[in-house]
PDB file of N, CA and C in Angstrom:
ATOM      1  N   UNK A   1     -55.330  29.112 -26.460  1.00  0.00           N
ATOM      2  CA  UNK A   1     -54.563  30.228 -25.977  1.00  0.00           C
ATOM      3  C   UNK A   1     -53.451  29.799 -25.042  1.00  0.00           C
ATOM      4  N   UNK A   2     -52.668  30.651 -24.331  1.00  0.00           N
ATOM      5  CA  UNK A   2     -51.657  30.380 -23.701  1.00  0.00           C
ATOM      6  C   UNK A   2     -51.939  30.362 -22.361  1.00  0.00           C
ATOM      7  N   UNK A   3     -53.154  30.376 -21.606  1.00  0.00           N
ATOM      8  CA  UNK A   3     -53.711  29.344 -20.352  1.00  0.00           C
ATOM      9  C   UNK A   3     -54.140  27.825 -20.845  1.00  0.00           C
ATOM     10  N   UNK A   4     -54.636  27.616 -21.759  1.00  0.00           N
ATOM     11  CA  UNK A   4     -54.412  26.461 -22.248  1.00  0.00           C
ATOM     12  C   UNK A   4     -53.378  25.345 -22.595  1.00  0.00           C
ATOM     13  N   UNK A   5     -52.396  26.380 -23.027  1.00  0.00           N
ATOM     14  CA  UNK A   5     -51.015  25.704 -23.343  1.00  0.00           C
ATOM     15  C   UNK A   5     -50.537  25.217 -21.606  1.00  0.00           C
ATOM     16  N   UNK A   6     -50.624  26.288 -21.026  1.00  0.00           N
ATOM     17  CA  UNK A   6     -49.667  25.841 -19.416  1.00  0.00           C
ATOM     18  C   UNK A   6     -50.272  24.801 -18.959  1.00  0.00           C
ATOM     19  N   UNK A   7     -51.536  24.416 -18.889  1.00  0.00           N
ATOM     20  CA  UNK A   7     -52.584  23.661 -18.746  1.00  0.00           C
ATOM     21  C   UNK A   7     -51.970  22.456 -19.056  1.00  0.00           C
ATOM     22  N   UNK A   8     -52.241  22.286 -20.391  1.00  0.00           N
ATOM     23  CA  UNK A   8     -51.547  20.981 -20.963  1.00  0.00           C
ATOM     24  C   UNK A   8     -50.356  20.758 -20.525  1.00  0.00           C
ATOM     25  N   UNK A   9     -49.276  21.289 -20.237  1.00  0.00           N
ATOM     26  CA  UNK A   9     -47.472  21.288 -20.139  1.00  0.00           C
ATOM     27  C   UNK A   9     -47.663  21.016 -18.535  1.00  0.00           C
ATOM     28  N   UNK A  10     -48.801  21.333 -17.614  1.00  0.00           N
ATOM     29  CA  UNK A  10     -48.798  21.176 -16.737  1.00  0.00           C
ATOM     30  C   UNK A  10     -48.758  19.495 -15.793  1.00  0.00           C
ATOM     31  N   UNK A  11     -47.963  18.971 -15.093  1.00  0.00           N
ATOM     32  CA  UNK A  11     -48.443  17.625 -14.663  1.00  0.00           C
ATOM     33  C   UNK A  11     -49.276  17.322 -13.855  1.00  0.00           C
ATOM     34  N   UNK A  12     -50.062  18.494 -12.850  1.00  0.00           N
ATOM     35  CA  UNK A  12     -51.059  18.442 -12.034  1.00  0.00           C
ATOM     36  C   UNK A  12     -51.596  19.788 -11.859  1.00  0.00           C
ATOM     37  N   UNK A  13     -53.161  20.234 -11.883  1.00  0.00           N
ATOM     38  CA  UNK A  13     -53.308  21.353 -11.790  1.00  0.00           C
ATOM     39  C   UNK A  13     -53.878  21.532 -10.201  1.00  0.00           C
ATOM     40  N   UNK A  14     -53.240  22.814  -9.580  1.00  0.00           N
ATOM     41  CA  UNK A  14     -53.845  23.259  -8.597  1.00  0.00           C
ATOM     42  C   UNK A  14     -55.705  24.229  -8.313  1.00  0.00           C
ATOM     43  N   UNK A  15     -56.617  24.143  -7.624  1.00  0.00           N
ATOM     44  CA  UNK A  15     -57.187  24.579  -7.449  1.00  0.00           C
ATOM     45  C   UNK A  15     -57.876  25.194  -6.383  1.00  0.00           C
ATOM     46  N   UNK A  16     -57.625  26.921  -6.780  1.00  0.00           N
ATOM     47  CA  UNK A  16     -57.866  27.589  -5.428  1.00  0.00           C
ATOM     48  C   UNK A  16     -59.499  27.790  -5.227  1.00  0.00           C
ATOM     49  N   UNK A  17     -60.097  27.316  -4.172  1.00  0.00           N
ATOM     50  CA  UNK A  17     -61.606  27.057  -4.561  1.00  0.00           C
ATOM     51  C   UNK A  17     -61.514  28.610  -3.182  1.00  0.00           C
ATOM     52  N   UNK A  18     -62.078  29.446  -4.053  1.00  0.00           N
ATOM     53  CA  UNK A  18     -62.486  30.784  -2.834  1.00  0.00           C
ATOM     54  C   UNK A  18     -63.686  31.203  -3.907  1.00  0.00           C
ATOM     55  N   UNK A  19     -64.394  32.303  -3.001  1.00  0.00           N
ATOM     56  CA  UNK A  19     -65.741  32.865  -3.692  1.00  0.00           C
ATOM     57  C   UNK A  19     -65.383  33.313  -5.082  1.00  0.00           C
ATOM     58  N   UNK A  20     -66.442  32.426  -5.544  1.00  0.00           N
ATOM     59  CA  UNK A  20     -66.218  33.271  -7.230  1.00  0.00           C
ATOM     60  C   UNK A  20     -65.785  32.792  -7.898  1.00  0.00           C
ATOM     61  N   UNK A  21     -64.745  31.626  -7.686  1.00  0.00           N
ATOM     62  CA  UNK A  21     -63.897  30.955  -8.492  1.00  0.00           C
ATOM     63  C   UNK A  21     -64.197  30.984  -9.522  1.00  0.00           C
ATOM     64  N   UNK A  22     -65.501  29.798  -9.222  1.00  0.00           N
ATOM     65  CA  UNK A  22     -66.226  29.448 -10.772  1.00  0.00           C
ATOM     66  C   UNK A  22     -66.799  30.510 -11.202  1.00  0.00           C
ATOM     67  N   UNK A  23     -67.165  31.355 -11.056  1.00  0.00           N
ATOM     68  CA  UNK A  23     -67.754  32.291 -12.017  1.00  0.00           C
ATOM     69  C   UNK A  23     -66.663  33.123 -12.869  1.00  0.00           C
ATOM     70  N   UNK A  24     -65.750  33.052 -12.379  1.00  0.00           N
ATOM     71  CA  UNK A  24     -64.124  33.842 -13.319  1.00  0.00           C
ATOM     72  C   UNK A  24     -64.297  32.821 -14.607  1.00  0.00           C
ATOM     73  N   UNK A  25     -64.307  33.908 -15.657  1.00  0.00           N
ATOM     74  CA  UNK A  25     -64.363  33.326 -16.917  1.00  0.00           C
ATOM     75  C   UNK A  25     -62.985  32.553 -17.088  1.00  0.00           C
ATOM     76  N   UNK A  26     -61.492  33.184 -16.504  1.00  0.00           N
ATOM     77  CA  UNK A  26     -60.506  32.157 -16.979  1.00  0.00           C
ATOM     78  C   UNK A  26     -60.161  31.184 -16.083  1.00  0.00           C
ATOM     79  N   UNK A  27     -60.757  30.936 -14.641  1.00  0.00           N
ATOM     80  CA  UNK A  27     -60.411  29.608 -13.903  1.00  0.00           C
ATOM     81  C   UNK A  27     -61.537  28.989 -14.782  1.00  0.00           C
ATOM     82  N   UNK A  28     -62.736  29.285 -15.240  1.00  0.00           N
ATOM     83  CA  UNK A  28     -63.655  28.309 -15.707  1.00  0.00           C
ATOM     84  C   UNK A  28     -62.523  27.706 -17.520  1.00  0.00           C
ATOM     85  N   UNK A  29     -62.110  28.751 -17.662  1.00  0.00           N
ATOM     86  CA  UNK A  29     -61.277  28.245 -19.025  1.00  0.00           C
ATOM     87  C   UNK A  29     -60.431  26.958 -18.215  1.00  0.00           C
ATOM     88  N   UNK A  30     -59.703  27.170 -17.074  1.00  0.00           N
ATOM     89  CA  UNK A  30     -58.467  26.299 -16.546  1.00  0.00           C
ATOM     90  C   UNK A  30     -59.323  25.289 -16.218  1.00  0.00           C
ATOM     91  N   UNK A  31     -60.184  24.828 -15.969  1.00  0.00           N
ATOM     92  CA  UNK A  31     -61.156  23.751 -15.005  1.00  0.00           C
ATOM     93  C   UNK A  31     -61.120  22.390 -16.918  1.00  0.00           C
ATOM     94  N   UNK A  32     -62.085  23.948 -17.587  1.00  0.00           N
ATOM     95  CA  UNK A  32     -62.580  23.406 -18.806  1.00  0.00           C
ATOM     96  C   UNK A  32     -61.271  22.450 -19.618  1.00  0.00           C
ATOM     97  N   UNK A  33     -59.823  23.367 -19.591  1.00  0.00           N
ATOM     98  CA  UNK A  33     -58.316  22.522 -19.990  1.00  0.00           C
ATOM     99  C   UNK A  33     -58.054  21.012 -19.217  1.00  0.00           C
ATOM    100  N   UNK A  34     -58.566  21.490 -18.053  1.00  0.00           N
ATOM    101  CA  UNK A  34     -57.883  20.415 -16.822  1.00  0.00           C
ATOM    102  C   UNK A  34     -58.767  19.380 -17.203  1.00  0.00           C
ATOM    103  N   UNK A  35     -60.149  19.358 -17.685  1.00  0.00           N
ATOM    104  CA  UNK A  35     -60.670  18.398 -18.291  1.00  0.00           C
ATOM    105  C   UNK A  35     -60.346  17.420 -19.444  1.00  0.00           C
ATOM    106  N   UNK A  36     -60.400  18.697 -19.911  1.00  0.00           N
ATOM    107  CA  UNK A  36     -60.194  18.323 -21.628  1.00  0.00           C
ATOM    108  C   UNK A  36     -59.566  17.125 -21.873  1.00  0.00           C
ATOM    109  N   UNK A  37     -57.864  17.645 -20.369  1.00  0.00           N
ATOM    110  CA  UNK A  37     -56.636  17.049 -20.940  1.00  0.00           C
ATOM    111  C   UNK A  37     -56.073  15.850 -19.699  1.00  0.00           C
ATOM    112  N   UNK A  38     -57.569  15.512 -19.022  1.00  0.00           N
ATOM    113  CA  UNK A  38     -57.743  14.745 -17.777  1.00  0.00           C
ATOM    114  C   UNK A  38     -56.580  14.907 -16.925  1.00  0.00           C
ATOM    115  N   UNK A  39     -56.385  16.309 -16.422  1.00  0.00           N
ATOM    116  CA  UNK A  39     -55.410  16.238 -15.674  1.00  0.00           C
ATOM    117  C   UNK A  39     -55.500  16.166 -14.171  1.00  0.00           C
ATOM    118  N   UNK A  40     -54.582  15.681 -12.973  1.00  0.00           N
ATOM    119  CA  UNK A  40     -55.081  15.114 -12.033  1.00  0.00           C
ATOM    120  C   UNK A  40     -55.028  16.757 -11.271  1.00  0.00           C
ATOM    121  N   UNK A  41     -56.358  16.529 -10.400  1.00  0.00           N
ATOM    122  CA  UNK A  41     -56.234  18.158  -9.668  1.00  0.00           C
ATOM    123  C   UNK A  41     -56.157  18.190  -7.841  1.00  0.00           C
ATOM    124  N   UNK A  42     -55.614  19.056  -7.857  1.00  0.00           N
ATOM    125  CA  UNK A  42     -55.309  18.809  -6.444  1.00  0.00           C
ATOM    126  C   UNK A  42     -56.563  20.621  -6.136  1.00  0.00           C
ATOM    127  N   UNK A  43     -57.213  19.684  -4.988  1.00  0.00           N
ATOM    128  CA  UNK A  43     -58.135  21.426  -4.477  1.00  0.00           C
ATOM    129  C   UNK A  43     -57.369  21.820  -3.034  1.00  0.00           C
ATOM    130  N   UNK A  44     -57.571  23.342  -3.139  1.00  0.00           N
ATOM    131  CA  UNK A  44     -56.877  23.941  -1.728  1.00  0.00           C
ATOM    132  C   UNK A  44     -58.420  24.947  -1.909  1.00  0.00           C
ATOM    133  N   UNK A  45     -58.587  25.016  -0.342  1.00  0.00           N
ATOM    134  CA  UNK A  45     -59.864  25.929  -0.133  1.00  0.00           C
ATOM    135  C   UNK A  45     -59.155  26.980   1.136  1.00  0.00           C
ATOM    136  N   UNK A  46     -59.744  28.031   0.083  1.00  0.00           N
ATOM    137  CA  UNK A  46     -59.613  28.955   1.520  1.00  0.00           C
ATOM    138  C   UNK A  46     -60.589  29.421   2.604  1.00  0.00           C
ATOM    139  N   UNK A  47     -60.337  29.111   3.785  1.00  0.00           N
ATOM    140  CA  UNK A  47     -61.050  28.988   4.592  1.00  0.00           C
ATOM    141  C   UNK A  47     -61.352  30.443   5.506  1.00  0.00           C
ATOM    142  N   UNK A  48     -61.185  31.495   5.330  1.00  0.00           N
ATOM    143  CA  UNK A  48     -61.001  32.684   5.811  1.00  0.00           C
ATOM    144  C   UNK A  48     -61.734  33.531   4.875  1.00  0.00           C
ATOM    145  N   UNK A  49     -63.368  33.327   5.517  1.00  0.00           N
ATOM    146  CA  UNK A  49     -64.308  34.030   4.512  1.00  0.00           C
ATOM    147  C   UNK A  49     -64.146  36.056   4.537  1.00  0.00           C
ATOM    148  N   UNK A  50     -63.100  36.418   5.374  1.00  0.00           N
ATOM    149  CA  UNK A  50     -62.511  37.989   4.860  1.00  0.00           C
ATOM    150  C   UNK A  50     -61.820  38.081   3.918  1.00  0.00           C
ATOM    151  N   UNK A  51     -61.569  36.391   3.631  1.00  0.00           N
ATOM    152  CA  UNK A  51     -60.349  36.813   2.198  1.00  0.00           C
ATOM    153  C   UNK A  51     -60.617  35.695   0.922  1.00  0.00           C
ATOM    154  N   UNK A  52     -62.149  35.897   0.916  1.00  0.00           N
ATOM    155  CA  UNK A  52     -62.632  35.231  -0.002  1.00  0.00           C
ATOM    156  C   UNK A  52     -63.525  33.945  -0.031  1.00  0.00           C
ATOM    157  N   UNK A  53     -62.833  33.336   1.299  1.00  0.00           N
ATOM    158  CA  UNK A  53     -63.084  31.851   1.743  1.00  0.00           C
ATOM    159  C   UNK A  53     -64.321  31.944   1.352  1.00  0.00           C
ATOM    160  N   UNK A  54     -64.531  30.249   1.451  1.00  0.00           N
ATOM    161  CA  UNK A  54     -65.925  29.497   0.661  1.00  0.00           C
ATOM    162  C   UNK A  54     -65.705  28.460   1.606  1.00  0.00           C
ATOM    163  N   UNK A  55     -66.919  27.353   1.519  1.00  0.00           N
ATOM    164  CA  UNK A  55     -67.109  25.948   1.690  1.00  0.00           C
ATOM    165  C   UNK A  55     -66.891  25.079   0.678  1.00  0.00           C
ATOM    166  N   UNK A  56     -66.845  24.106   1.379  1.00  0.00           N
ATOM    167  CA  UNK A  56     -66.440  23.011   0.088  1.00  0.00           C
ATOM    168  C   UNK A  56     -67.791  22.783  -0.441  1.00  0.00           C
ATOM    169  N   UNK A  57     -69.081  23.002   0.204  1.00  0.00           N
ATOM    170  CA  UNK A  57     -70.491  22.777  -0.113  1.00  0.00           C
ATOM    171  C   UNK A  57     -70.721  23.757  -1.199  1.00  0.00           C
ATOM    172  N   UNK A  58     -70.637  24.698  -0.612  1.00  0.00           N
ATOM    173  CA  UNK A  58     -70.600  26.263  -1.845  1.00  0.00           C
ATOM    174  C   UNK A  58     -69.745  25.900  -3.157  1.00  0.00           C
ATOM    175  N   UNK A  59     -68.560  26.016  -2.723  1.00  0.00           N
ATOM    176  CA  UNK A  59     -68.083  25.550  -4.060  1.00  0.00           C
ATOM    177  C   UNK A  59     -68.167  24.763  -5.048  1.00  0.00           C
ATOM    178  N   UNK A  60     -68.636  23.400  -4.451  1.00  0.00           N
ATOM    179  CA  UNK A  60     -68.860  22.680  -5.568  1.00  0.00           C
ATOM    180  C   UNK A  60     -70.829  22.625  -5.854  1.00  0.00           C
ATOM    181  N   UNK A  61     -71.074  23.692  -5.240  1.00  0.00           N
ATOM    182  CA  UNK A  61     -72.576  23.984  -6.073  1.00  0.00           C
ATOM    183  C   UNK A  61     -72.016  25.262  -6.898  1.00  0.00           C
ATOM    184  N   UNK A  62     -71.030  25.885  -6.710  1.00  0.00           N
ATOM    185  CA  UNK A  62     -70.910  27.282  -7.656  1.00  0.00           C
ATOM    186  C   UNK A  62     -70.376  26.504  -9.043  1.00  0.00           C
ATOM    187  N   UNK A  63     -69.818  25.162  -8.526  1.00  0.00           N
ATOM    188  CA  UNK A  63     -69.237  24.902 -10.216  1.00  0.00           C
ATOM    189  C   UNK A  63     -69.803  24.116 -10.931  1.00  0.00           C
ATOM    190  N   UNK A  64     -69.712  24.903 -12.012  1.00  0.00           N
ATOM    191  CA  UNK A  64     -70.688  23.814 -13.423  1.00  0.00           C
ATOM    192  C   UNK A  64     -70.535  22.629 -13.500  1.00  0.00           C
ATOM    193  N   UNK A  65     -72.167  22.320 -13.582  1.00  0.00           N
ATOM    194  CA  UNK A  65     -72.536  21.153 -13.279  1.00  0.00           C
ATOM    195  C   UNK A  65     -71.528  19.738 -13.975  1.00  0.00           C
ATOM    196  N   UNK A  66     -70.898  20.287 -15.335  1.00  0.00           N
ATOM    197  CA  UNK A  66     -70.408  19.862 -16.005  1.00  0.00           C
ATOM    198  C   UNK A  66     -68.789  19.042 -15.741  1.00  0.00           C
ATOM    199  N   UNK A  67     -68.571  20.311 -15.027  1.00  0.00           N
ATOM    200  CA  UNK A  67     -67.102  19.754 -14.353  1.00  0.00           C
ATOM    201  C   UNK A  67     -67.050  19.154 -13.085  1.00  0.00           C
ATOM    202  N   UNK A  68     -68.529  19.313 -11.832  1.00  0.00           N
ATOM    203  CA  UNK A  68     -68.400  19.183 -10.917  1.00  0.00           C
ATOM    204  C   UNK A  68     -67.866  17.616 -10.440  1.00  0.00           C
ATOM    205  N   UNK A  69     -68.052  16.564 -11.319  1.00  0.00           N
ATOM    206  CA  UNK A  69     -67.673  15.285 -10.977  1.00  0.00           C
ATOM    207  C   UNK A  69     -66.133  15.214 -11.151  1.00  0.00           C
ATOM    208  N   UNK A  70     -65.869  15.697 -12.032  1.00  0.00           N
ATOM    209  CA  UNK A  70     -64.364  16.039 -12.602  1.00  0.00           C
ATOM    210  C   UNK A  70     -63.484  16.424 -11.045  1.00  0.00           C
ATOM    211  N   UNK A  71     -63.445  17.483 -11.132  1.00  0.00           N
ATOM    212  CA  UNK A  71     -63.763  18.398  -9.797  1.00  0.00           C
ATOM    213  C   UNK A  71     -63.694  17.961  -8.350  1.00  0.00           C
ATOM    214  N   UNK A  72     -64.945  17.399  -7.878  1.00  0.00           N
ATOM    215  CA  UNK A  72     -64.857  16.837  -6.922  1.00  0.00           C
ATOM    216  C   UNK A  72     -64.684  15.811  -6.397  1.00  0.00           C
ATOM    217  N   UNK A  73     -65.484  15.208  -7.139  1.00  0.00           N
ATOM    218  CA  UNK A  73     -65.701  13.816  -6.748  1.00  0.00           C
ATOM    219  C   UNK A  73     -64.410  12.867  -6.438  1.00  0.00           C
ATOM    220  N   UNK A  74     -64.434  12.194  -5.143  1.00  0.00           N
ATOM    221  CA  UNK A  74     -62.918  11.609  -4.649  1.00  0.00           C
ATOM    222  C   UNK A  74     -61.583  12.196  -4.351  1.00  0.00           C
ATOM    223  N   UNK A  75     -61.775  13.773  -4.266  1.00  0.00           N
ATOM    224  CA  UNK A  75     -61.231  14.918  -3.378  1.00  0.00           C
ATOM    225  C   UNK A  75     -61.604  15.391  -2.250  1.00  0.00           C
ATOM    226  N   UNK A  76     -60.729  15.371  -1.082  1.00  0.00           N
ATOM    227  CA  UNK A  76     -60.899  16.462  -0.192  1.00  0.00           C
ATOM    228  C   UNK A  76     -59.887  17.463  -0.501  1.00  0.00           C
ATOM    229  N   UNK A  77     -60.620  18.655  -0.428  1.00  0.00           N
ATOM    230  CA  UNK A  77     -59.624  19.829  -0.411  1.00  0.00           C
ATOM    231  C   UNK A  77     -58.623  19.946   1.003  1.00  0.00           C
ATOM    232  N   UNK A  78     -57.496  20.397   0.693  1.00  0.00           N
ATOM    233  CA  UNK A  78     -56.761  20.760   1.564  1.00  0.00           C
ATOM    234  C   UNK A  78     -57.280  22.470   2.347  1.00  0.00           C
ATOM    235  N   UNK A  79     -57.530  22.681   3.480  1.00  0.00           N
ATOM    236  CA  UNK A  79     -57.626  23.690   3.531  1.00  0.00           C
ATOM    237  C   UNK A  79     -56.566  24.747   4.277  1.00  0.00           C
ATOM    238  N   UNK A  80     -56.621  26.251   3.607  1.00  0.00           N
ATOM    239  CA  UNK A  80     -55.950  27.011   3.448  1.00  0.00           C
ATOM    240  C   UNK A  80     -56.120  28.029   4.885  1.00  0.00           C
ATOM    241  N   UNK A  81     -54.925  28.108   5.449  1.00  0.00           N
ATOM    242  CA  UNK A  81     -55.596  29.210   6.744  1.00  0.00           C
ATOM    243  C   UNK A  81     -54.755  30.655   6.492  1.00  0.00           C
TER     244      UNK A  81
END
């Protein structure tokens, strides 16, 4: 589809890690592209749990197990105020 396409055309994907992320069926589509197409990801967390904020602990237990190395591993998120 055409989140897929931007995905690919993309040279680095951003990721907004707030509650829920991973459970949104189309960031889990964008995670699943950013894989696919080993693209390098940059994480931003928002840190302002009135406006969604998460932990970086939370988050990377909310995301499938599958991507989580992808994902995290050898990232710190930038965080968002």
């Amino acid at each position: 589809g055409g989140l897929e396409r931007y995905i690919d055309e993309s040279q680095v994907i951003l990721i907004f890690l707030s509650r829920g992320y991973f459970k949104s069926r189309n960031c889990l589509r964008e995670v699943a592209a950013a894989v696919a197409a080993n693209k390098p990801v940059v994480l931003v967390r928002e840190a302002d749990f009135a406006k969604g904020g998460t932990t970086y602990e939370e988050a990377r237990l909310e995301c499938p197990p599958q991507y989580r190395s992808f994902v995290f591993d050898g990232r710190e998120p930038i965080t968002w105020h």
